[in-house]
PDB file of N, CA and C in Angstrom:
ATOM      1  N   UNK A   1     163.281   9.745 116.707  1.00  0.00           N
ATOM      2  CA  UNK A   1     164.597   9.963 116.145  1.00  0.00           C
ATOM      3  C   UNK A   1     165.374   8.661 116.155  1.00  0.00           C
ATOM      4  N   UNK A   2     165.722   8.169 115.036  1.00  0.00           N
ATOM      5  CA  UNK A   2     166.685   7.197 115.000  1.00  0.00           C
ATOM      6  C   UNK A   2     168.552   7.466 114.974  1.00  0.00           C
ATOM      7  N   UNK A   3     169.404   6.287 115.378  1.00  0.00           N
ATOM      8  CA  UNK A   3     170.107   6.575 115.515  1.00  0.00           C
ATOM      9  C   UNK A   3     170.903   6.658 114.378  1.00  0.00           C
ATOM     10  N   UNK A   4     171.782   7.364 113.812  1.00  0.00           N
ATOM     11  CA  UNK A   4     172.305   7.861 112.843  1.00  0.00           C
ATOM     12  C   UNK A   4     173.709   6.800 113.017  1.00  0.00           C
ATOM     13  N   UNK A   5     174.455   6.597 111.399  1.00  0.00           N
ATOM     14  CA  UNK A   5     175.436   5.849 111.175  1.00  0.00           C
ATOM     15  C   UNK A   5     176.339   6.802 111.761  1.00  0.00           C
ATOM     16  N   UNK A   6     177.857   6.464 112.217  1.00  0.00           N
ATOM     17  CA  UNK A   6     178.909   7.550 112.266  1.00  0.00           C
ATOM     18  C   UNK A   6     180.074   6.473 112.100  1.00  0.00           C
ATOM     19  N   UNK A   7     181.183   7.374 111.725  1.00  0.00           N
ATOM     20  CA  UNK A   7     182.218   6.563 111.789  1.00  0.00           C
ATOM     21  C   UNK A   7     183.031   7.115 112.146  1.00  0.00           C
ATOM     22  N   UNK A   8     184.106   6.292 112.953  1.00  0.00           N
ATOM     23  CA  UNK A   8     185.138   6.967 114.089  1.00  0.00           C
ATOM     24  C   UNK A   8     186.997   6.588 113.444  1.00  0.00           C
ATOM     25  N   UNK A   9     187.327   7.067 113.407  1.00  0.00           N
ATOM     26  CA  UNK A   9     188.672   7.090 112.944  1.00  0.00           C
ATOM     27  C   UNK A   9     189.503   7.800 114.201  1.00  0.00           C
ATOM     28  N   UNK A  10     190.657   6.947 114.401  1.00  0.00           N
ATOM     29  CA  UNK A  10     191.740   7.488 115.592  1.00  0.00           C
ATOM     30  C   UNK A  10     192.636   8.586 114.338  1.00  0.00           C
ATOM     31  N   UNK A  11     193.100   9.093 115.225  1.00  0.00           N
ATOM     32  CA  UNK A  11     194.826  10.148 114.573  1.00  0.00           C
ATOM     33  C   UNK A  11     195.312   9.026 114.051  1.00  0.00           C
ATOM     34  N   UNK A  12     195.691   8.173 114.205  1.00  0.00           N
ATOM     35  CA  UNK A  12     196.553   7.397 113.558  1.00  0.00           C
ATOM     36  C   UNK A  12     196.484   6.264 112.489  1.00  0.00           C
ATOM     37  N   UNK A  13     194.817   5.930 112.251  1.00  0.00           N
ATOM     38  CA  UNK A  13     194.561   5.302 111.482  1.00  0.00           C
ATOM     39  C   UNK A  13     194.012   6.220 110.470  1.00  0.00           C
ATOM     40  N   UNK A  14     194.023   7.657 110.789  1.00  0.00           N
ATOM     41  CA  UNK A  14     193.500   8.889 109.666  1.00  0.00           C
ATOM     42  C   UNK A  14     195.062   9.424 109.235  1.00  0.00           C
ATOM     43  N   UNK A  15     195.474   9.324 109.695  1.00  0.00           N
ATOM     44  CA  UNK A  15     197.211   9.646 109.389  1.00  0.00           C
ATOM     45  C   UNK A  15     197.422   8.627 108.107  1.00  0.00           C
ATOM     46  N   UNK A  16     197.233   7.483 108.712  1.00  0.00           N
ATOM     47  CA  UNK A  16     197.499   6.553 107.298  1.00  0.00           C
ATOM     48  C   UNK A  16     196.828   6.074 106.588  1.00  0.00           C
ATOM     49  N   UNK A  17     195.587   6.519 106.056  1.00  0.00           N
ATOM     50  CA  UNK A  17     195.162   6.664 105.149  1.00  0.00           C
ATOM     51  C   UNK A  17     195.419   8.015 104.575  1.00  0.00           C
ATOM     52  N   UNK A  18     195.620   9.081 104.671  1.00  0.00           N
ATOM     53  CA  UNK A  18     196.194  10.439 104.487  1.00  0.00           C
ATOM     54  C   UNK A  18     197.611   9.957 103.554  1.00  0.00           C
ATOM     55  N   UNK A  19     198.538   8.808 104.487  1.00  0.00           N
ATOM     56  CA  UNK A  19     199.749   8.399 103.846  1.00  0.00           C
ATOM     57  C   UNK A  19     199.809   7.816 102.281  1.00  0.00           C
ATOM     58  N   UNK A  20     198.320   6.630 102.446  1.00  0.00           N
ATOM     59  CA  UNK A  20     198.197   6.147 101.708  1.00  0.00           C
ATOM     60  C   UNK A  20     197.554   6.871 100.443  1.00  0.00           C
ATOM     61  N   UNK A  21     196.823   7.917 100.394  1.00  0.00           N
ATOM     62  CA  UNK A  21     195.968   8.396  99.733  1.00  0.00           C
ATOM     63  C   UNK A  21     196.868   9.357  98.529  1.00  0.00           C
ATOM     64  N   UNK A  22     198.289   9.888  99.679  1.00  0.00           N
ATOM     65  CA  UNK A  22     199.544  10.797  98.861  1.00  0.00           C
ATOM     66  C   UNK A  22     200.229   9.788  97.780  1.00  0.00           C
ATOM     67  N   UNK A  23     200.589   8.367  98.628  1.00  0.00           N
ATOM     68  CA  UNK A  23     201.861   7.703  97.986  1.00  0.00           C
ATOM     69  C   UNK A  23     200.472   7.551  96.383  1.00  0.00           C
ATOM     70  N   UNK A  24     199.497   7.102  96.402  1.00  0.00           N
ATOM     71  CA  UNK A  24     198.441   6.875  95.309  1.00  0.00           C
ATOM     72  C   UNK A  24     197.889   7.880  94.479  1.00  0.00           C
ATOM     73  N   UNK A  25     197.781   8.850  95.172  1.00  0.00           N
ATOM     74  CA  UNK A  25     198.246  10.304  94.077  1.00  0.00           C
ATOM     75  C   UNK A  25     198.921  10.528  93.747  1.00  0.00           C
ATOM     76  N   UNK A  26     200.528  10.510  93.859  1.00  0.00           N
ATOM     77  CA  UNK A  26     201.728  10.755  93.564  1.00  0.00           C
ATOM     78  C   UNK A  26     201.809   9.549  92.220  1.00  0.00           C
ATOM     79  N   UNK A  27     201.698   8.373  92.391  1.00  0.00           N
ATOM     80  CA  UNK A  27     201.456   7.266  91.110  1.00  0.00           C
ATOM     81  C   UNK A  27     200.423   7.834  89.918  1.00  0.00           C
ATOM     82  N   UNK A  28     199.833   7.679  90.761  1.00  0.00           N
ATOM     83  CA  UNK A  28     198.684   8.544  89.158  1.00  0.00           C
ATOM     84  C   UNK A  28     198.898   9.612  88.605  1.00  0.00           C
ATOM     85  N   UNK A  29     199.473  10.455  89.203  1.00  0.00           N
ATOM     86  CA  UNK A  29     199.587  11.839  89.127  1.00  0.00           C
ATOM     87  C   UNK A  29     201.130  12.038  87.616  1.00  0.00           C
ATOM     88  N   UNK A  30     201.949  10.894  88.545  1.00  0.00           N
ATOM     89  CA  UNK A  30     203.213  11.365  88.165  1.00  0.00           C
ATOM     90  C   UNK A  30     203.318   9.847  86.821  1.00  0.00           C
ATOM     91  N   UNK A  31     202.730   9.061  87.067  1.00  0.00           N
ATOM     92  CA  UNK A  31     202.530   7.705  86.000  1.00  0.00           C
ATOM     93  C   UNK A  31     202.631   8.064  85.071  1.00  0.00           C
ATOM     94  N   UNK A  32     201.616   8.681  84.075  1.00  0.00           N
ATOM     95  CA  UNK A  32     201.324   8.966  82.906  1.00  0.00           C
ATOM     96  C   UNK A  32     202.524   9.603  82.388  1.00  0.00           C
ATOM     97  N   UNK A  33     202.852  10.159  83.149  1.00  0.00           N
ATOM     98  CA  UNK A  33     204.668  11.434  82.191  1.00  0.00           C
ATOM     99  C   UNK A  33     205.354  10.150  82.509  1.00  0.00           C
ATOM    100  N   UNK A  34     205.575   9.406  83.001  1.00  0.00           N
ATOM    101  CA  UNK A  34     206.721   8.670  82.705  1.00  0.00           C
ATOM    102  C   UNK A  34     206.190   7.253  81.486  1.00  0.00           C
ATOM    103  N   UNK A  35     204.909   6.750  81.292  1.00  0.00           N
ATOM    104  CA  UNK A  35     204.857   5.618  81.511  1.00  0.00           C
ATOM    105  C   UNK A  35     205.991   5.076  79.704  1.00  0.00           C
ATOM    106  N   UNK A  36     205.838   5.970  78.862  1.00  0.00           N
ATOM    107  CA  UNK A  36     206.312   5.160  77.531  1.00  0.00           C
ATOM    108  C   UNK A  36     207.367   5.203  78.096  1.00  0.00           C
ATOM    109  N   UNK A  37     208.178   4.019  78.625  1.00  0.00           N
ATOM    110  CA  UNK A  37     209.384   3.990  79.390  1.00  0.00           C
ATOM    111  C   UNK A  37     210.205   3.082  77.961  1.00  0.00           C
ATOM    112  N   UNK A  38     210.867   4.210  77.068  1.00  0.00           N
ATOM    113  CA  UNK A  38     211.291   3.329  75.551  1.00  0.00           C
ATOM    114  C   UNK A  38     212.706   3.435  75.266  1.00  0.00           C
ATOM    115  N   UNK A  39     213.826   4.705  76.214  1.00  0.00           N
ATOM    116  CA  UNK A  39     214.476   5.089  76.103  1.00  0.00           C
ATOM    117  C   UNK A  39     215.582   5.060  77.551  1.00  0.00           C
ATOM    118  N   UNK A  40     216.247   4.856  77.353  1.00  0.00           N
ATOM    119  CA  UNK A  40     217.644   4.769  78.853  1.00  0.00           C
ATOM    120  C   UNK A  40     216.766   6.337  79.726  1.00  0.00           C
ATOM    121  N   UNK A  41     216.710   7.567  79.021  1.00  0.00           N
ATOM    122  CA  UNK A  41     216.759   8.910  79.622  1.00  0.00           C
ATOM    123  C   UNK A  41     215.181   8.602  80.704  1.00  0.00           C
ATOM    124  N   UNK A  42     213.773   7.821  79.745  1.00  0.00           N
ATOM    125  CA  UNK A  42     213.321   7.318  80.711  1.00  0.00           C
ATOM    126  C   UNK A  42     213.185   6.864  81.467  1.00  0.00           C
ATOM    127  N   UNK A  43     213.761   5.623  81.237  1.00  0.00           N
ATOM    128  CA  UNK A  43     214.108   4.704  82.285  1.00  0.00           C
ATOM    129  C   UNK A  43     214.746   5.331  84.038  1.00  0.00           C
ATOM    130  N   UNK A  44     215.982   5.925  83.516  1.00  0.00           N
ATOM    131  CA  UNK A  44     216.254   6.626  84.794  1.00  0.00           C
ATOM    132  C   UNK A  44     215.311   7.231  85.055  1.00  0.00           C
ATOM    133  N   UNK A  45     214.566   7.966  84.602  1.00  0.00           N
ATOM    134  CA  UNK A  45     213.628   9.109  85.197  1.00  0.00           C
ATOM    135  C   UNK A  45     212.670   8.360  85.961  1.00  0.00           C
ATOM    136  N   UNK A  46     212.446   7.265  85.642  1.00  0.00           N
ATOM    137  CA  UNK A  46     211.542   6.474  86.211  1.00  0.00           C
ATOM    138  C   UNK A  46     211.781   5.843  87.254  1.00  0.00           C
ATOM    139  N   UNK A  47     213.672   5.639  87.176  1.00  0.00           N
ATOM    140  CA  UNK A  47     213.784   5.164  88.902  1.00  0.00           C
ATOM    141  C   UNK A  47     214.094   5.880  89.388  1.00  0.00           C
ATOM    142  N   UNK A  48     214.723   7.287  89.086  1.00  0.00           N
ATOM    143  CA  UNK A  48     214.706   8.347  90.274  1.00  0.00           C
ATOM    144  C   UNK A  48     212.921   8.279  90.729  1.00  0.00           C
ATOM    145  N   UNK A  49     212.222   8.255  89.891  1.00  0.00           N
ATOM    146  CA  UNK A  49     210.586   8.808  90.556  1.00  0.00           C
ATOM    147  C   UNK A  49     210.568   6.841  91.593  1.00  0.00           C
ATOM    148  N   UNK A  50     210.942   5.965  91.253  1.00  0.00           N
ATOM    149  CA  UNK A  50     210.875   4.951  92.044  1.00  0.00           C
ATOM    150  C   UNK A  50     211.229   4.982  93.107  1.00  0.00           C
ATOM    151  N   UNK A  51     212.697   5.404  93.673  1.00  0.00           N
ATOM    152  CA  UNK A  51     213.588   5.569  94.708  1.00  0.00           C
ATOM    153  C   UNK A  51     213.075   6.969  95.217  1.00  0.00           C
ATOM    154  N   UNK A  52     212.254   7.882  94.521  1.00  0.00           N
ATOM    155  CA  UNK A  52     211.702   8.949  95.537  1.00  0.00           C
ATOM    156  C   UNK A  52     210.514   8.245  96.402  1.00  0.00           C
ATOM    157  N   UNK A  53     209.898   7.775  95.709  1.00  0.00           N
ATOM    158  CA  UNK A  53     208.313   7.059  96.042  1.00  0.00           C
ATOM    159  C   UNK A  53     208.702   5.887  97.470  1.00  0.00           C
ATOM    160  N   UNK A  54     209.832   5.587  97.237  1.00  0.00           N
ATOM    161  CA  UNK A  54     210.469   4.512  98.358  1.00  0.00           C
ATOM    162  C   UNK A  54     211.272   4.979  99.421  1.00  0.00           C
ATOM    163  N   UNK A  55     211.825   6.213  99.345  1.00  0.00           N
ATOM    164  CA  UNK A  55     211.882   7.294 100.304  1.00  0.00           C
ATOM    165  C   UNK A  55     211.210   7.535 101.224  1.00  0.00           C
ATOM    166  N   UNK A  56     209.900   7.839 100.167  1.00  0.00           N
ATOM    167  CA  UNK A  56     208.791   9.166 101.162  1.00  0.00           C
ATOM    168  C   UNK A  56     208.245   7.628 102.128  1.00  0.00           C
ATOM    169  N   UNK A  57     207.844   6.802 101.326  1.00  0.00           N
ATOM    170  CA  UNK A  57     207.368   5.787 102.210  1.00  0.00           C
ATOM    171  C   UNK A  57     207.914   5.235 103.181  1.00  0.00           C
ATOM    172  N   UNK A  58     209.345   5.158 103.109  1.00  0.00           N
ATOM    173  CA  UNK A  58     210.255   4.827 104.276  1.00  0.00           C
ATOM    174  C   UNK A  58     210.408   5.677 105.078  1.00  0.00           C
ATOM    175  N   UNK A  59     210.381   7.446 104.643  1.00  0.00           N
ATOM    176  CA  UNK A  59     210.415   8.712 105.710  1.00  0.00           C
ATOM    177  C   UNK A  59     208.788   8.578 106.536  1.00  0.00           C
ATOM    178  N   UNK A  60     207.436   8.002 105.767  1.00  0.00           N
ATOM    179  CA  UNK A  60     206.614   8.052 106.163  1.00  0.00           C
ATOM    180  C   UNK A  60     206.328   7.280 107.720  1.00  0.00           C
ATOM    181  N   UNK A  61     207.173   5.793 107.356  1.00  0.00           N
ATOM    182  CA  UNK A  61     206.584   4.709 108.002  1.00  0.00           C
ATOM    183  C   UNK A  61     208.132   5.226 109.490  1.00  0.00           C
ATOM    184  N   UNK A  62     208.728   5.633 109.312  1.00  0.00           N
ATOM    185  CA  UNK A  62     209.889   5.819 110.426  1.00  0.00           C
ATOM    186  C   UNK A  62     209.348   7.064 111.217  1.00  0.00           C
ATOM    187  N   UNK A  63     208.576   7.862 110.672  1.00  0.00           N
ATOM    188  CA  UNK A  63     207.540   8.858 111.417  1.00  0.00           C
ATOM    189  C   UNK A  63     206.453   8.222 112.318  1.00  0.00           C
ATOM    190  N   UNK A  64     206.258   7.261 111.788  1.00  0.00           N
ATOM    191  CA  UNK A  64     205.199   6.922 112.578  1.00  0.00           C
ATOM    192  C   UNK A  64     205.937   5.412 113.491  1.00  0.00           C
ATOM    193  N   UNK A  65     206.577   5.346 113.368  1.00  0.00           N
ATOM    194  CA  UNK A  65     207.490   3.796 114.661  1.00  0.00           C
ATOM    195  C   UNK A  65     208.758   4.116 115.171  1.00  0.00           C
ATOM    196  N   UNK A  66     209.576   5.077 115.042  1.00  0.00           N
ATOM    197  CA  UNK A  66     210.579   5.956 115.630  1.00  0.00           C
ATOM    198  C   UNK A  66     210.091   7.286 116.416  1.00  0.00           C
ATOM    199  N   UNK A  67     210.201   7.209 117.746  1.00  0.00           N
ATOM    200  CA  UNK A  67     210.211   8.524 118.616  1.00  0.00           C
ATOM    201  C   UNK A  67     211.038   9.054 118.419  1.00  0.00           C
ATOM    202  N   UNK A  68     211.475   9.965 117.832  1.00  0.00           N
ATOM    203  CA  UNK A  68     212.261  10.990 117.507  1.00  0.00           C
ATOM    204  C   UNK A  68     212.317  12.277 118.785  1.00  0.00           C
ATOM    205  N   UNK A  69     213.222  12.255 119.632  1.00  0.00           N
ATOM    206  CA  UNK A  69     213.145  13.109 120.631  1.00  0.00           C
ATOM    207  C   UNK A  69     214.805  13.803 120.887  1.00  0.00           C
ATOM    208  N   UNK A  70     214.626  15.426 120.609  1.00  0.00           N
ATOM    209  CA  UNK A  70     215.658  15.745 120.454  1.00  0.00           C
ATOM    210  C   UNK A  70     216.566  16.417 122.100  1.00  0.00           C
ATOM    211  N   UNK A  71     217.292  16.404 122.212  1.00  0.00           N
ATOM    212  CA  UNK A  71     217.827  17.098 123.569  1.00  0.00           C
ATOM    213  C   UNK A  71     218.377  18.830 122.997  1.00  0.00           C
ATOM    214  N   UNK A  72     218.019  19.341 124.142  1.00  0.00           N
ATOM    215  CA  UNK A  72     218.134  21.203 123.619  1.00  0.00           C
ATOM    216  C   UNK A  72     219.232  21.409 122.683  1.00  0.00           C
ATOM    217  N   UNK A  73     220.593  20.550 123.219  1.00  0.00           N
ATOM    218  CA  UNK A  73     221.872  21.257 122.231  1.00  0.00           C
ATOM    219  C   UNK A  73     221.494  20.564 121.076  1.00  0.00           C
ATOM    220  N   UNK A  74     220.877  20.091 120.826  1.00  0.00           N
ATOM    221  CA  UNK A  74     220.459  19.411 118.798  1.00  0.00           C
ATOM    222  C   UNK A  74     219.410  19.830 118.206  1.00  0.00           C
ATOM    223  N   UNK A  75     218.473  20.420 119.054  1.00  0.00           N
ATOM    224  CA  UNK A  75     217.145  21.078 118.369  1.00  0.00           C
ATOM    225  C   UNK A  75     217.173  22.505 118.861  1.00  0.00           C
ATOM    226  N   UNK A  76     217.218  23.116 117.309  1.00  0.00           N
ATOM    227  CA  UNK A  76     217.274  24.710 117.221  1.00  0.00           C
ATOM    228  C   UNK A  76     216.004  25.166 117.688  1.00  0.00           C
ATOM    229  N   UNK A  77     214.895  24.558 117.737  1.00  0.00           N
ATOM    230  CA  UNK A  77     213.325  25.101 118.021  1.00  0.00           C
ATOM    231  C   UNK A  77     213.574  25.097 119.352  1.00  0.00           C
ATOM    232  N   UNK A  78     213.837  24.658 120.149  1.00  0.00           N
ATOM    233  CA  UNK A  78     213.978  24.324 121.617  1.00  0.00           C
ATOM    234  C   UNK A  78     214.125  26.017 122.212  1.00  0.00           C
ATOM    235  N   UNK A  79     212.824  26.274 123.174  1.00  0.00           N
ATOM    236  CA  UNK A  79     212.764  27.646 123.465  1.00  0.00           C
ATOM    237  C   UNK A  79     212.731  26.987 125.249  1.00  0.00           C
ATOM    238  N   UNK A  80     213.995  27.626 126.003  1.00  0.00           N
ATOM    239  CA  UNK A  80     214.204  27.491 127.625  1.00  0.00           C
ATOM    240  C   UNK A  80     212.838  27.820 128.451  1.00  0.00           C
ATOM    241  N   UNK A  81     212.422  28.985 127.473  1.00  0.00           N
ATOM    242  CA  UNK A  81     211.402  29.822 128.528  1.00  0.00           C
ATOM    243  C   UNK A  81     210.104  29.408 128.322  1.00  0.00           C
ATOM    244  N   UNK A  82     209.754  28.442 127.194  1.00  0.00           N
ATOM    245  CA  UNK A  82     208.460  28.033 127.152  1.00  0.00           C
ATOM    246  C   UNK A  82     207.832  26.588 127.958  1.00  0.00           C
ATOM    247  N   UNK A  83     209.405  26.115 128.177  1.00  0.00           N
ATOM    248  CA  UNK A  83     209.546  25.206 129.704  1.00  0.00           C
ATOM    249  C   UNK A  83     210.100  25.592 130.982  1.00  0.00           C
ATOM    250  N   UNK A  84     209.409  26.496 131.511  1.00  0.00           N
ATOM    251  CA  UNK A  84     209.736  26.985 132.864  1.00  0.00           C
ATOM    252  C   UNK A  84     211.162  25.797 133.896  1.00  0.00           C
ATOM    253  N   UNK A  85     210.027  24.833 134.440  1.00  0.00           N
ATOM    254  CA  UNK A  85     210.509  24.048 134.783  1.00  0.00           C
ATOM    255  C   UNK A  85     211.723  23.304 134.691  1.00  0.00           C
ATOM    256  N   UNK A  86     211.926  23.239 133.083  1.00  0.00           N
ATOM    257  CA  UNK A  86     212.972  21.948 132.972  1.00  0.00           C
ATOM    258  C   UNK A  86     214.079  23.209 132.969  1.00  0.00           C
ATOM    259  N   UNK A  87     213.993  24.748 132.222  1.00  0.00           N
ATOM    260  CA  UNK A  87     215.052  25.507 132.578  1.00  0.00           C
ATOM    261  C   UNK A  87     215.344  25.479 134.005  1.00  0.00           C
ATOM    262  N   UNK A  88     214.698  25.470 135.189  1.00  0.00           N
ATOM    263  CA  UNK A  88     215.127  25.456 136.047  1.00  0.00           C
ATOM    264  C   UNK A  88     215.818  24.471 137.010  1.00  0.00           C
ATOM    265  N   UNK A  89     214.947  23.207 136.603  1.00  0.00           N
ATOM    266  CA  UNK A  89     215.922  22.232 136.933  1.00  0.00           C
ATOM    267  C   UNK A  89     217.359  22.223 136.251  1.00  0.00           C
ATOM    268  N   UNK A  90     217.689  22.551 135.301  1.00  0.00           N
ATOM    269  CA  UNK A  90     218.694  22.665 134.530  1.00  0.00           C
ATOM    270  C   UNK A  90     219.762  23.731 135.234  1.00  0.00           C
ATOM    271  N   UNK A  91     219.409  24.481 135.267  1.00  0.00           N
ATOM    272  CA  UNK A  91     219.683  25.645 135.860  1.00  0.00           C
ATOM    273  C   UNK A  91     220.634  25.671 137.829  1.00  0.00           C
ATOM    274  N   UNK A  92     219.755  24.541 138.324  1.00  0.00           N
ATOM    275  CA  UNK A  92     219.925  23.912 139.405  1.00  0.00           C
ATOM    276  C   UNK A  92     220.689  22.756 139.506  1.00  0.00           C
ATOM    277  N   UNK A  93     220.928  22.343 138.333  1.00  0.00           N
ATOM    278  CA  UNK A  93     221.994  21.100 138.153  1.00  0.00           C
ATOM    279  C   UNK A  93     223.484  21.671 137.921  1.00  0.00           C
ATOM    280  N   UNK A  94     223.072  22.893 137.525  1.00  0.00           N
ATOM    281  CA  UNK A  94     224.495  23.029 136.931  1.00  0.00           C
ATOM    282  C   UNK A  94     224.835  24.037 138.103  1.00  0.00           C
ATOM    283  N   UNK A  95     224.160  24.586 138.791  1.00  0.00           N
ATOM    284  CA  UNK A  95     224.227  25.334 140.146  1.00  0.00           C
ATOM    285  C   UNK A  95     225.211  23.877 141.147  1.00  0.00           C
ATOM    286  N   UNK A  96     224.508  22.868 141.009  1.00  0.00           N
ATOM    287  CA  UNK A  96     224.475  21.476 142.113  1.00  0.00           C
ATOM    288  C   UNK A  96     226.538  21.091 141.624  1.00  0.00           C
ATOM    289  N   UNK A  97     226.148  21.088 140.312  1.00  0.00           N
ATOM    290  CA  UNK A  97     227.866  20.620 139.475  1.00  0.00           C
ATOM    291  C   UNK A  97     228.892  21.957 139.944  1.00  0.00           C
ATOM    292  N   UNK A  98     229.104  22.909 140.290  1.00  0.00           N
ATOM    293  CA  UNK A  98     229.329  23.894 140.168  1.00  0.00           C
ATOM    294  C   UNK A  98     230.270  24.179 141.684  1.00  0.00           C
ATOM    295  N   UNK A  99     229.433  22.966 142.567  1.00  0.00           N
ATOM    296  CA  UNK A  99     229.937  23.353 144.319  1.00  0.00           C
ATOM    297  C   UNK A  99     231.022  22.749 144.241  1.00  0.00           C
ATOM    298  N   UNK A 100     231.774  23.155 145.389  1.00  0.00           N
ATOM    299  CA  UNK A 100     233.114  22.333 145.878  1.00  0.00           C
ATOM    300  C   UNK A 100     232.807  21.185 146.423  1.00  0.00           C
ATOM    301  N   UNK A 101     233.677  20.072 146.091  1.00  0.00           N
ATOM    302  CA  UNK A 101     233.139  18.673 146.485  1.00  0.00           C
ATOM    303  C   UNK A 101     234.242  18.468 147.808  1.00  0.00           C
ATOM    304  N   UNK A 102     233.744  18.711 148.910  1.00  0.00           N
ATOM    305  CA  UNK A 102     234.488  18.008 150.455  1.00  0.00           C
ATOM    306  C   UNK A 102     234.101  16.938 151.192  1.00  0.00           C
ATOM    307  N   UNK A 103     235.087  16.559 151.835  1.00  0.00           N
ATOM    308  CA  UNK A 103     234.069  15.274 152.868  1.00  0.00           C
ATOM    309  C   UNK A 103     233.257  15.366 153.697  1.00  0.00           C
ATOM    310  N   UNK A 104     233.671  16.414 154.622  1.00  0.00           N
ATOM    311  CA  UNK A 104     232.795  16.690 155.737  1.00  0.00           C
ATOM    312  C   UNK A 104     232.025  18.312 154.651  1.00  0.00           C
ATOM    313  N   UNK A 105     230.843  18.258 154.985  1.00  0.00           N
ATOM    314  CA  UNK A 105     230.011  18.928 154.363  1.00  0.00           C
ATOM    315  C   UNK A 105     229.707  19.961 155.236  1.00  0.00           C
ATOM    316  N   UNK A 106     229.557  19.942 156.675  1.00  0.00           N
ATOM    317  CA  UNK A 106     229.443  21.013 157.786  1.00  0.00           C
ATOM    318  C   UNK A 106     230.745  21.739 158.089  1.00  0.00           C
ATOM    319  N   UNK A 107     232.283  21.410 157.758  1.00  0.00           N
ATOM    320  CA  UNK A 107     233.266  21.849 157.906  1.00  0.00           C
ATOM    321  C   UNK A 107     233.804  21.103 158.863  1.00  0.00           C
ATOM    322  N   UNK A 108     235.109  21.611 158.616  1.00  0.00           N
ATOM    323  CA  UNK A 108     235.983  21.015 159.874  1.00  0.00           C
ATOM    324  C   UNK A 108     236.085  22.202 161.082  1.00  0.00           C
ATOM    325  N   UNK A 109     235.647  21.419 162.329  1.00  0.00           N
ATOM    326  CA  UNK A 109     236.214  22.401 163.451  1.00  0.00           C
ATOM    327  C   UNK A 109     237.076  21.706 164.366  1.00  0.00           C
TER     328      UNK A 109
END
């Protein structure tokens, strides 16, 4: 048995070729309806499809070099109970915020 070719691709270098493969379908795809560009009504049509195409690529490339990480009060998906834990630390902070703040902590006698 010989050893067989394979080829290895990470998530992230298959991600962007995936990126690349859309923005290059989207050109071909959408090229041809615009290309007799002879008239003003084309023309715009052609830079709205420009300024979309420069969008997606700018929404693409900020997906992939911006951590986007939301805190509970800004993200509606955010479910308490599917993080045990952090509800409870939470839960315990605001228990902790909640005490009377004195100096002597054992009381005065």
């Amino acid at each position: 048995m010989g050893m067989g070719r394979s080829l290895e691709l990470s998530g992230s270098a298959l991600l962007f070729v995936f990126e690349a493969v859309t923005l290059v379908a989207l050109v071909v795809l959408v090229g041809p309806v615009l290309w007799p560009i002879d008239d003003p009504r084309s023309a715009a049509l052609a830079g709205a499809f420009a300024l979309a195409l420069v969008a997606l690529a700018a929404a693409m490339w900020r997906a992939r070099t911006v951590d986007v990480t939301y805190s509970p009060g800004y993200d509606i998906a955010w479910n308490p109970s599917a993080f045990p834990g952090q509800a409870a630390k939470e839960r315990w902070v605001k228990a902790v915020r909640r005490l009377p703040r004195g100096e002597d902590e054992d009381g005065e006698e």
